[in-house]
Every structure is written in structure tokens, then in C-alpha cells.
Protein backbone atom coordinates (compact mmCIF):
# COMPACT_ATOMS: atom_id res chain seq x y z
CA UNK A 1 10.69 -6.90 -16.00
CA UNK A 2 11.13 -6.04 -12.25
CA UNK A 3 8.01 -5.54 -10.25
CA UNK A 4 7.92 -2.16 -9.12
CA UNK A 5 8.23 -3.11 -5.44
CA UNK A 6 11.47 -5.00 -6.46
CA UNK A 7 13.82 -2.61 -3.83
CA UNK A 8 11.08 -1.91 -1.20
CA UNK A 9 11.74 -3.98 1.88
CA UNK A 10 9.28 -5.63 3.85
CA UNK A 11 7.86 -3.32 6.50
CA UNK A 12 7.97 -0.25 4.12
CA UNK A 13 4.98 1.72 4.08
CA UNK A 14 3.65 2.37 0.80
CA UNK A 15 1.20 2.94 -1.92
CA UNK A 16 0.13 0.80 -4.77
CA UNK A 17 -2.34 1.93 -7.31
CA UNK A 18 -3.42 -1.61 -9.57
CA UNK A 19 -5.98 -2.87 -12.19
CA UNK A 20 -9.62 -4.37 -10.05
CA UNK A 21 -10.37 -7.36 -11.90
CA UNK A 22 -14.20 -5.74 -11.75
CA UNK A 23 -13.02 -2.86 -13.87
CA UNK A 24 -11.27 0.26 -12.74
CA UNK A 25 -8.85 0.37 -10.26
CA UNK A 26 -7.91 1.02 -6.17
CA UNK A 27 -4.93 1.87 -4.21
CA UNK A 28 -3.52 0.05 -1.43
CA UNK A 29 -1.81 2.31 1.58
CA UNK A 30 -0.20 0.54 4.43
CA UNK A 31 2.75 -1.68 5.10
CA UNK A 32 4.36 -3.94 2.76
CA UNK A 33 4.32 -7.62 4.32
CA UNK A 34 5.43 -9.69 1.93
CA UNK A 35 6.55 -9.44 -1.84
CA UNK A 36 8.20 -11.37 -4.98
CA UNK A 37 8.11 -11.33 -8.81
CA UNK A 38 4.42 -12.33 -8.67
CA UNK A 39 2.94 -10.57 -6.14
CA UNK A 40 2.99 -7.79 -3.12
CA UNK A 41 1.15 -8.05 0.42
CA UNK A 42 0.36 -4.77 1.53
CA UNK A 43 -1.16 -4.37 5.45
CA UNK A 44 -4.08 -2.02 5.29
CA UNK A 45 -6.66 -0.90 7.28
CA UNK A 46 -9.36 -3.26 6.02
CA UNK A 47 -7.26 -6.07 6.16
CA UNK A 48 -4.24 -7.69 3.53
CA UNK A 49 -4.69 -7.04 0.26
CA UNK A 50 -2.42 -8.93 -2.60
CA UNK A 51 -1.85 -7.20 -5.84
CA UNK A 52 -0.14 -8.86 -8.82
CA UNK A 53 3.02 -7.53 -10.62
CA UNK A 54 0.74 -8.11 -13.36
CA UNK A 55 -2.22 -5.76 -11.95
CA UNK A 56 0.40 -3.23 -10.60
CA UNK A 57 0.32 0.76 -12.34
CA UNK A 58 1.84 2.48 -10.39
CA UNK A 59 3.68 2.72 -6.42
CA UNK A 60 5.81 4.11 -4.08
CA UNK A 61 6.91 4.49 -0.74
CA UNK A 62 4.96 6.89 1.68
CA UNK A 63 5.68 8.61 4.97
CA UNK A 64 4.04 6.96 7.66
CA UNK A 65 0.67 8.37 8.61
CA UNK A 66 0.22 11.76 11.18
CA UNK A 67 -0.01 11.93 14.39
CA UNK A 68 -4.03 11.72 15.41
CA UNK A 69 -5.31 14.97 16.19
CA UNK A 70 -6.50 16.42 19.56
CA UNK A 71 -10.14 16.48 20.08
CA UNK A 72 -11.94 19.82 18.47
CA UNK A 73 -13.15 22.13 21.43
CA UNK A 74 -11.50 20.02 24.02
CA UNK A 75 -9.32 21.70 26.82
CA UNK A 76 -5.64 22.28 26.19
């Protein structure tokens, strides 16, 4: 079977949702570094995080993120 990630290329930004080997389970949002049959790399805020084809539930690609928003009660 394909990992899900099989036609995303590098540099995508996405969203994985997989299996925490401490029960439950986490998403990963950011960019897509590096990926194969085993495994994806995925760029996020608090660093790399890996996650197995094996671990995987569920992905996709994702828009990249909005634009930061102006202070609240500053000046226009």
C-alpha cells in the first residue's frame, strides 16, 4: 500500500494526523521535507517531526497559513 503522502512533493504544506506511540494521537502542520514508503518529514513550528507510513491516519495538503494580523487598537 502507498503511503498517503505518496503524490505530495517535497515543500508541500500539509497536515498529518498519526498514532503517538504514548497512546492517542497528534497532527503535524507545516511543510513536507522529506518523504518515502517508510516515513514523512514534516517542518513544524516546534521543530521536524517524522511520522511513519505505519503511524499515519489520515493527511492532506493545506493552504499555507494567513497573513499575521495588524495589531488590535493600533493606528491605521
Amino acid at each position: 500500500m502507498r503511503p498517503l503522502w505518496a503524490d505530495w512533493p517535497v515543500g508541500t504544506r500539509v497536515v498529518i494526523r498519526y498514532r503517538r506511540a504514548e497512546g492517542g494521537f497528534s497532527d503535524a502542520l507545516g511543510d513536507l521535507v522529506a518523504a518515502d514508503d517508510a516515513a514523512a518529514v514534516v517542518r513544524t513550528r516546534r521543530g521536524p517531526v517524522r511520522v511513519a507510513a505505519g503511524d499515519a491516519v489520515i493527511g492532506k495538503p493545506v493552504p499555507p497559513p494567513p497573513a499575521p494580523r495588524g495589531r488590535r487598537g493600533a493606528d491605521a
